[in-house]
C-alpha atoms as a PDB file:
ATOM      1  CA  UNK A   1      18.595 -52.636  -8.548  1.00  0.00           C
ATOM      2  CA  UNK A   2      19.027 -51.394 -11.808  1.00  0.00           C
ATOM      3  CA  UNK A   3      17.946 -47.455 -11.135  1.00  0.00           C
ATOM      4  CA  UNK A   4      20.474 -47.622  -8.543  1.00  0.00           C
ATOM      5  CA  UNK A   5      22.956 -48.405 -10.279  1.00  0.00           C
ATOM      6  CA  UNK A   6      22.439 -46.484 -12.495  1.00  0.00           C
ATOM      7  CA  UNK A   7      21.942 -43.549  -9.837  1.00  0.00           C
ATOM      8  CA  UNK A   8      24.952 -44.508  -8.482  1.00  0.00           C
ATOM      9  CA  UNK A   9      27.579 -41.977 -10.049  1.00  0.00           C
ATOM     10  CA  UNK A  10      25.240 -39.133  -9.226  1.00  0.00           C
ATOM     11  CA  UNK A  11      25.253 -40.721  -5.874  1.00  0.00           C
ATOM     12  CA  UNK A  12      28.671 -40.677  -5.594  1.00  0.00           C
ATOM     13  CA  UNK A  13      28.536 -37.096  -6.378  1.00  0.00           C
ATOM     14  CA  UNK A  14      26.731 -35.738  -3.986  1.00  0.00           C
ATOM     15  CA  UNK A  15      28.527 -37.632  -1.269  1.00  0.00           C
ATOM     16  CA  UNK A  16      31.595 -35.742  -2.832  1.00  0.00           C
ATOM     17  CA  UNK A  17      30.179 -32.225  -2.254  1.00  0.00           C
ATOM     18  CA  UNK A  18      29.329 -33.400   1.159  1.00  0.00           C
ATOM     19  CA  UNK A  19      32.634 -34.556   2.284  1.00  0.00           C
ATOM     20  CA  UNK A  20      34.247 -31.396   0.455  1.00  0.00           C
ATOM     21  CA  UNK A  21      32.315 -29.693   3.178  1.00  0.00           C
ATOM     22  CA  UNK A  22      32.626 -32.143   6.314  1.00  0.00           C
ATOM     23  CA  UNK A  23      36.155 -32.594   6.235  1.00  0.00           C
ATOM     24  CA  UNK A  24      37.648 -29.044   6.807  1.00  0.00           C
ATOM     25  CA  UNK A  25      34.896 -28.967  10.082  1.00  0.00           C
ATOM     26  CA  UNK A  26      36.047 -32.286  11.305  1.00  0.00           C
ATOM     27  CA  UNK A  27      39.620 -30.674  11.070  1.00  0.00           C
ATOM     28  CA  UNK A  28      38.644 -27.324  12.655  1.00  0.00           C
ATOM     29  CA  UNK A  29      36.908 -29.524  15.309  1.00  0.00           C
ATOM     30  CA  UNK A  30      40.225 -30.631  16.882  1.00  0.00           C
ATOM     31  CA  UNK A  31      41.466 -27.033  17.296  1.00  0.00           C
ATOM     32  CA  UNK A  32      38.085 -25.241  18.579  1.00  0.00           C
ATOM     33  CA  UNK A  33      37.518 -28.269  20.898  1.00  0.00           C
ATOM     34  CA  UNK A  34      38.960 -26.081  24.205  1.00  0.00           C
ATOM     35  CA  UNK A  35      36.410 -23.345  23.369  1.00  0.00           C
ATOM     36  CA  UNK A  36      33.190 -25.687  22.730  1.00  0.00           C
ATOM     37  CA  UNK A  37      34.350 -27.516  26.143  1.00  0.00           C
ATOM     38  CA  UNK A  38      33.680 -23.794  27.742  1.00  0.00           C
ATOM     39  CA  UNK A  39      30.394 -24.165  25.880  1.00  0.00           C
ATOM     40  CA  UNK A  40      29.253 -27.284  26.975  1.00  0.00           C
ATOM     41  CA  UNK A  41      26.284 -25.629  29.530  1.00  0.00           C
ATOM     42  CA  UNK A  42      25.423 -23.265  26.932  1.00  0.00           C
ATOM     43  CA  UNK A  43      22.203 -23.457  25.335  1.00  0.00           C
ATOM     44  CA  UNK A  44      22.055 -24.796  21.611  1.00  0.00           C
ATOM     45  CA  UNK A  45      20.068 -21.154  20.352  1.00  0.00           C
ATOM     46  CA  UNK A  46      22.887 -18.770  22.123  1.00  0.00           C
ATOM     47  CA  UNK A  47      25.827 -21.276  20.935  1.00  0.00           C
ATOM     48  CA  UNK A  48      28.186 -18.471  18.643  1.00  0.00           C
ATOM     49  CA  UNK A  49      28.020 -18.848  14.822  1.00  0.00           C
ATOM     50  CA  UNK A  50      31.581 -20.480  14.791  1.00  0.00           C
ATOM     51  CA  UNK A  51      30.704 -23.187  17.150  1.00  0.00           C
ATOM     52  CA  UNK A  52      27.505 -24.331  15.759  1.00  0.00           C
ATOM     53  CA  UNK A  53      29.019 -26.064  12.793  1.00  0.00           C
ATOM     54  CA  UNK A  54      30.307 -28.822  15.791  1.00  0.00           C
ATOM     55  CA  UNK A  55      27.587 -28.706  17.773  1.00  0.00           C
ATOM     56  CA  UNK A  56      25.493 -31.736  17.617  1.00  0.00           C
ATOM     57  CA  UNK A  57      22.128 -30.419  18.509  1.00  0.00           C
ATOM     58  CA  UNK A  58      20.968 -34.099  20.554  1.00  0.00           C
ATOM     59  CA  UNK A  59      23.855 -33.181  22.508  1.00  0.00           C
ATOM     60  CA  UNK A  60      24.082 -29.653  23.665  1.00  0.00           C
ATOM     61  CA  UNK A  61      21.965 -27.782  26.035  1.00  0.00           C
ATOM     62  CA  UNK A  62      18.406 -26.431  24.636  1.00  0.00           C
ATOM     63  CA  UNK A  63      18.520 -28.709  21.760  1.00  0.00           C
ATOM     64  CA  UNK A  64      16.134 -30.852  21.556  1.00  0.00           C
ATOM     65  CA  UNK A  65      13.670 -32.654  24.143  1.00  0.00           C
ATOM     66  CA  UNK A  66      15.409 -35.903  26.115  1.00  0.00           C
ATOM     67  CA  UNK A  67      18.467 -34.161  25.269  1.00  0.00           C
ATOM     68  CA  UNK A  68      19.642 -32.107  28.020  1.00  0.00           C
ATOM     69  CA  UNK A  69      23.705 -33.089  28.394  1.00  0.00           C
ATOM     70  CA  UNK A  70      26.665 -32.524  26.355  1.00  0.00           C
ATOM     71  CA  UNK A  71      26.840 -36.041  25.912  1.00  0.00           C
ATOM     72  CA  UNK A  72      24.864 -38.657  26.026  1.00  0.00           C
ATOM     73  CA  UNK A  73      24.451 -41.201  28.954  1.00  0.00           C
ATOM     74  CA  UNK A  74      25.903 -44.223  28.161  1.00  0.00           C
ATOM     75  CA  UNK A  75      29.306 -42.024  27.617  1.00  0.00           C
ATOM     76  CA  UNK A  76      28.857 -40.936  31.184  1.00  0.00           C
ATOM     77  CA  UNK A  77      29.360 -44.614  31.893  1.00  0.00           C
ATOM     78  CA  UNK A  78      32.281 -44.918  29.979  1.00  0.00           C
ATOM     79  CA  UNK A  79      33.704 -41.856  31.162  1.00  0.00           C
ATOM     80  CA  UNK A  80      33.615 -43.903  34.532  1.00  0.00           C
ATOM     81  CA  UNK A  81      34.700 -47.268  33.530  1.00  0.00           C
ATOM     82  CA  UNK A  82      37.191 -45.782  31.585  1.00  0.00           C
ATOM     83  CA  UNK A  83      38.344 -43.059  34.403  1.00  0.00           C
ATOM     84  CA  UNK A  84      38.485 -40.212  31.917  1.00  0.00           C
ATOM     85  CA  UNK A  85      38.076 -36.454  33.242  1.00  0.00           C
ATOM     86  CA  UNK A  86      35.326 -34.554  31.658  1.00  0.00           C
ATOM     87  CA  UNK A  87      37.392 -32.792  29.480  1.00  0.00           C
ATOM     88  CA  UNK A  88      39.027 -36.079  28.294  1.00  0.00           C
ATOM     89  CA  UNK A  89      35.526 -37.610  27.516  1.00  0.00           C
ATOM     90  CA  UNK A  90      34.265 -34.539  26.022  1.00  0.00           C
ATOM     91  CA  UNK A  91      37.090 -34.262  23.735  1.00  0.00           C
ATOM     92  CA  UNK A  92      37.048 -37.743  23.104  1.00  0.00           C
ATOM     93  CA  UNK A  93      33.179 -37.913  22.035  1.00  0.00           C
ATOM     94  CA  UNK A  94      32.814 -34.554  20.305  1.00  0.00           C
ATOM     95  CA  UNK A  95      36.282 -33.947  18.135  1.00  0.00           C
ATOM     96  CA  UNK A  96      36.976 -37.952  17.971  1.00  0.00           C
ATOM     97  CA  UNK A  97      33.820 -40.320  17.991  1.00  0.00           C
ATOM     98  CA  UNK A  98      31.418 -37.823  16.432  1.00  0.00           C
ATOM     99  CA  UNK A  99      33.532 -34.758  14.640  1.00  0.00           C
ATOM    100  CA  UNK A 100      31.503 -32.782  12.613  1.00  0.00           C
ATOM    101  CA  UNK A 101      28.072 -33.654  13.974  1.00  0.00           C
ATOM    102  CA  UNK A 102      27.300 -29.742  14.428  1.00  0.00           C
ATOM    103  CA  UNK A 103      26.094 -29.898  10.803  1.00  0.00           C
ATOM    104  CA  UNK A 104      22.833 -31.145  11.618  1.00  0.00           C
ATOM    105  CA  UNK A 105      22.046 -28.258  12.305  1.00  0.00           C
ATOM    106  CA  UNK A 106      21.968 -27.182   8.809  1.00  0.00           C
ATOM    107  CA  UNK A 107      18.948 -28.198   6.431  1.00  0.00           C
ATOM    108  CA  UNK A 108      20.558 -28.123   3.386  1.00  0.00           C
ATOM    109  CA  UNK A 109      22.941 -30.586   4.054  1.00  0.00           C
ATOM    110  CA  UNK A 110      20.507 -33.007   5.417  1.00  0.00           C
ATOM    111  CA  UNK A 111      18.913 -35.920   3.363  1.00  0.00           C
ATOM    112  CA  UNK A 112      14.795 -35.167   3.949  1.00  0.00           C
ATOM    113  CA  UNK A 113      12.880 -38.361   5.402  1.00  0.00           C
ATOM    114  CA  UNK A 114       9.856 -38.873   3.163  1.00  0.00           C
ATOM    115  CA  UNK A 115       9.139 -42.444   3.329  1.00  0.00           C
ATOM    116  CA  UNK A 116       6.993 -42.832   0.253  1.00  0.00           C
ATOM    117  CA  UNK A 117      10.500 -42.023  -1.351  1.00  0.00           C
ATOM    118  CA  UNK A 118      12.834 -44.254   0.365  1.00  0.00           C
ATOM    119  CA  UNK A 119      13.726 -47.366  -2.087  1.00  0.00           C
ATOM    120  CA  UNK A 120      16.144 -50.326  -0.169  1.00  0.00           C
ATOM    121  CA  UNK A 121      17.933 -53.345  -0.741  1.00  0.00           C
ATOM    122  CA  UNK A 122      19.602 -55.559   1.642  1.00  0.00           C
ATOM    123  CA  UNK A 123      20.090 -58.835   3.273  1.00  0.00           C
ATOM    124  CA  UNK A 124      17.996 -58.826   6.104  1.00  0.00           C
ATOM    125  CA  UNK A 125      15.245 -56.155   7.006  1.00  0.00           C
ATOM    126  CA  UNK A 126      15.396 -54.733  10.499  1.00  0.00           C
ATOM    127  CA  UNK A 127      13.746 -51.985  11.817  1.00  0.00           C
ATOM    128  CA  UNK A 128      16.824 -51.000  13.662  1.00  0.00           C
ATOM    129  CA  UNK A 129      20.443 -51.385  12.098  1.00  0.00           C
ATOM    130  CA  UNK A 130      22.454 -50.792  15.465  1.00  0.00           C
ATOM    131  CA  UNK A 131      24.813 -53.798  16.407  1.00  0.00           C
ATOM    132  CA  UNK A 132      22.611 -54.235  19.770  1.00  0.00           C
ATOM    133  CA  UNK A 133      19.892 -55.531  17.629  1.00  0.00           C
ATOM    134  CA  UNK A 134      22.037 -57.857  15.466  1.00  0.00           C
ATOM    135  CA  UNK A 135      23.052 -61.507  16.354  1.00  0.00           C
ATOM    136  CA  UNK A 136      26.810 -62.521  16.976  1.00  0.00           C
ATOM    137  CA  UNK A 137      28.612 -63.665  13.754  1.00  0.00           C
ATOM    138  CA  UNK A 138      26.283 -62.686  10.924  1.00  0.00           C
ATOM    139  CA  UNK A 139      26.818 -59.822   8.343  1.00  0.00           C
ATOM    140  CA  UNK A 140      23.896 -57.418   7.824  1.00  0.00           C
ATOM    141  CA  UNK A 141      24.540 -54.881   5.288  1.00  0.00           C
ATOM    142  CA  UNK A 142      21.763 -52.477   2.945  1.00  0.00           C
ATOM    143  CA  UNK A 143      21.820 -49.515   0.753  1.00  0.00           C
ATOM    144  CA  UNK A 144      19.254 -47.470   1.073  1.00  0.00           C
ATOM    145  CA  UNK A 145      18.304 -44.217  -1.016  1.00  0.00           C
ATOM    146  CA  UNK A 146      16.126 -41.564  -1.493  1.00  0.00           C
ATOM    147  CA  UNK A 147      16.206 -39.814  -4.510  1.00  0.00           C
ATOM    148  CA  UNK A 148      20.088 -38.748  -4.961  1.00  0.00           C
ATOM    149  CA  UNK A 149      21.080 -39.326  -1.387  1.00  0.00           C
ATOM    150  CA  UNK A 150      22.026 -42.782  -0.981  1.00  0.00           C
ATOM    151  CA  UNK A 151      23.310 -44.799   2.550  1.00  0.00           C
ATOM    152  CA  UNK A 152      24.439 -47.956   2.742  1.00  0.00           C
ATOM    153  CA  UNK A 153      25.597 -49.377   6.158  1.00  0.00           C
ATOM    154  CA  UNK A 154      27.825 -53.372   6.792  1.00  0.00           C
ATOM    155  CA  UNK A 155      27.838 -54.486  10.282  1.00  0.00           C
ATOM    156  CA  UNK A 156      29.110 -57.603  11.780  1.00  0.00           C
ATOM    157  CA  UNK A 157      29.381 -58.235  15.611  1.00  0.00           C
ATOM    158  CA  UNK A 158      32.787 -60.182  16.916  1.00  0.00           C
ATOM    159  CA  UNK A 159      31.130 -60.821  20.638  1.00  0.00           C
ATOM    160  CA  UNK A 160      29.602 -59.448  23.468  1.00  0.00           C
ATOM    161  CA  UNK A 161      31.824 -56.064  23.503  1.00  0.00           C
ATOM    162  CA  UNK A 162      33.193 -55.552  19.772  1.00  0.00           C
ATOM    163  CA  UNK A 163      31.883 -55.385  16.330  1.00  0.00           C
ATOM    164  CA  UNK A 164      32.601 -54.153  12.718  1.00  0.00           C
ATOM    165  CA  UNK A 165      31.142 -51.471  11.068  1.00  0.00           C
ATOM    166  CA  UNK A 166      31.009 -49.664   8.096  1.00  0.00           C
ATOM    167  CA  UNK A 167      28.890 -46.654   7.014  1.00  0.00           C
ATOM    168  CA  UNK A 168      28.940 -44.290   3.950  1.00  0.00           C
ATOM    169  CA  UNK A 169      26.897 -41.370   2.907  1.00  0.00           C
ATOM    170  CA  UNK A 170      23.564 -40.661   4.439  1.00  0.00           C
ATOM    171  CA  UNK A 171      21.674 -42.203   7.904  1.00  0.00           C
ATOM    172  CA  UNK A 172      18.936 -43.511   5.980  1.00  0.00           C
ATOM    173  CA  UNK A 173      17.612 -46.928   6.842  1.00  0.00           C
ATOM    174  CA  UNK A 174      14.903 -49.172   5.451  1.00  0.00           C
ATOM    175  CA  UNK A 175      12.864 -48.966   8.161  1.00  0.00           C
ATOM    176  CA  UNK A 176      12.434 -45.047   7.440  1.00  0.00           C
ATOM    177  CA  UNK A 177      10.798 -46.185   3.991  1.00  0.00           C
ATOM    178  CA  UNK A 178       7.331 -47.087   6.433  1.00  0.00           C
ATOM    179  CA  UNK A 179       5.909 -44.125   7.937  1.00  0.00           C
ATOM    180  CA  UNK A 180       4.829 -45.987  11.066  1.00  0.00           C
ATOM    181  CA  UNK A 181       8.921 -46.671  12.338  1.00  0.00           C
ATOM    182  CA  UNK A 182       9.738 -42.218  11.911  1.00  0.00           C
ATOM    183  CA  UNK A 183       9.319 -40.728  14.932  1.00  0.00           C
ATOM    184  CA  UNK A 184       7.434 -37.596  13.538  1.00  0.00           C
ATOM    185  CA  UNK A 185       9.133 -35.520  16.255  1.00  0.00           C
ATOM    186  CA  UNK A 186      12.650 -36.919  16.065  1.00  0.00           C
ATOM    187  CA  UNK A 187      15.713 -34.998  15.101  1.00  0.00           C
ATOM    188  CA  UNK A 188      16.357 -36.711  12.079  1.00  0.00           C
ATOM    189  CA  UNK A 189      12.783 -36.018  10.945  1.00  0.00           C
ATOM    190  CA  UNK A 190      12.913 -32.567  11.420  1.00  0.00           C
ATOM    191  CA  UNK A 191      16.005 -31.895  10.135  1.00  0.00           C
ATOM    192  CA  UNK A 192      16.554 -34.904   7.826  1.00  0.00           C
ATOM    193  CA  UNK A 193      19.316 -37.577   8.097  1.00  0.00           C
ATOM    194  CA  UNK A 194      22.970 -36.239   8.411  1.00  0.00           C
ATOM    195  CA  UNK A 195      25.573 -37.789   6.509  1.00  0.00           C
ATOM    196  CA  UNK A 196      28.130 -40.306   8.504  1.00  0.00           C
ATOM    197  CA  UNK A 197      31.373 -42.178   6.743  1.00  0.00           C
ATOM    198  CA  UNK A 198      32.929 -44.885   9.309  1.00  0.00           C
ATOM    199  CA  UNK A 199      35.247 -47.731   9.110  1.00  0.00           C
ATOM    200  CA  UNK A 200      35.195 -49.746  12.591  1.00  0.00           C
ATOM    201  CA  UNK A 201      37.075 -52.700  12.574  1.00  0.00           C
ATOM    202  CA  UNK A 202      36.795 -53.883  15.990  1.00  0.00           C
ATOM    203  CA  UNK A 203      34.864 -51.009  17.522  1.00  0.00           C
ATOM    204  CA  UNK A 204      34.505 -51.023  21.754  1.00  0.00           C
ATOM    205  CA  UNK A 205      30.337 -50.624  22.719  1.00  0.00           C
END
């Protein structure tokens, strides 16, 4: 506890440089939003330079195996529940849920997954932090760092269709700390953990 804290100005650092960079794409994201919709069947290697910066490479054409959509599946489904056009639910999931994911694609802004290096603290160890695997009405929260990048994650889930979140600085978890829960051939592996900020209150599945 005590090297992270005392880590934890550098940390806050580096998650400055990072949102210096992420927050002018998330705002160019709303504009270019029309054009990357004319994108959407193009494949992630012939995407143009200006586009790649939003272009999430799980979700674009080409990307990566298991990934063959814009979007994923279960946003199909809400696209249907919901009764959005494809547009609407492209729009919706690229420039609103996710703006900004197109960084991936770039190294250097990724935090590298070596779990020999991964240090945690938290409240409850899971080898998957996504509200699905938590139980109704108890807070799970952890910081988690490697080296200078540092993540930290609260959760808390209201009921069967809402829950609270809270995210800041890189998608590391403690189960990447054990080399046996990476997937060796996973996006975030290859191109390291991407950096996500979000305040949910009473986020819809």
């Amino acid at each position: 506890m005590f090297e992270f804290l005392l880590k934890s100005p550098v940390f806050l650092a580096v998650w400055a440089v990072q949102v210096v960079v992420k927050v002018p794409v998330m705002l160019l994201g709303f504009v270019l939003q029309p054009i990357m919709f004319k994108h959407r069947n193009v494949l992630l290697k012939d995407m143009p330079w200006y586009l790649l910066w939003l272009t999430n490479p799980e979700d674009q054409p080409g990307g990566y195996p298991g990934y063959p959509d814009s979007f994923p599946s279960f946003w199909h489904r809400r696209m249907k529940a919901e009764g959005w056009s494809l547009r609407s639910a492209h729009y919706r999931y690229h420039a609103v849920r996710n703006p900004a994911d197109g960084l991936r694609n770039f190294k250097l802004l990724q935090a590298p997954l070596v779990p020999s290096e991964i240090k945690f603290i938290t409240n409850q160890y899971l080898r998957q932090y996504e509200p699905r695997a938590m139980r109704q009405g108890k807070l799970y929260w952890y910081f988690c760092w490697s080296g200078f990048n540092l993540g930290m994650k609260l959760n808390y889930v209201w009921n069967d269709e809402r829950y609270f979140e809270f995210k800041f600085g890189f998608r590391i978890h403690p189960a990447d700390a054990e080399i046996a829960n990476v997937d060796l051939k996973g996006t975030r592996y290859l191109l390291g953990a991407s950096m996500a900020t979000k305040f949910l209150p009473y986020r819809k599945w």
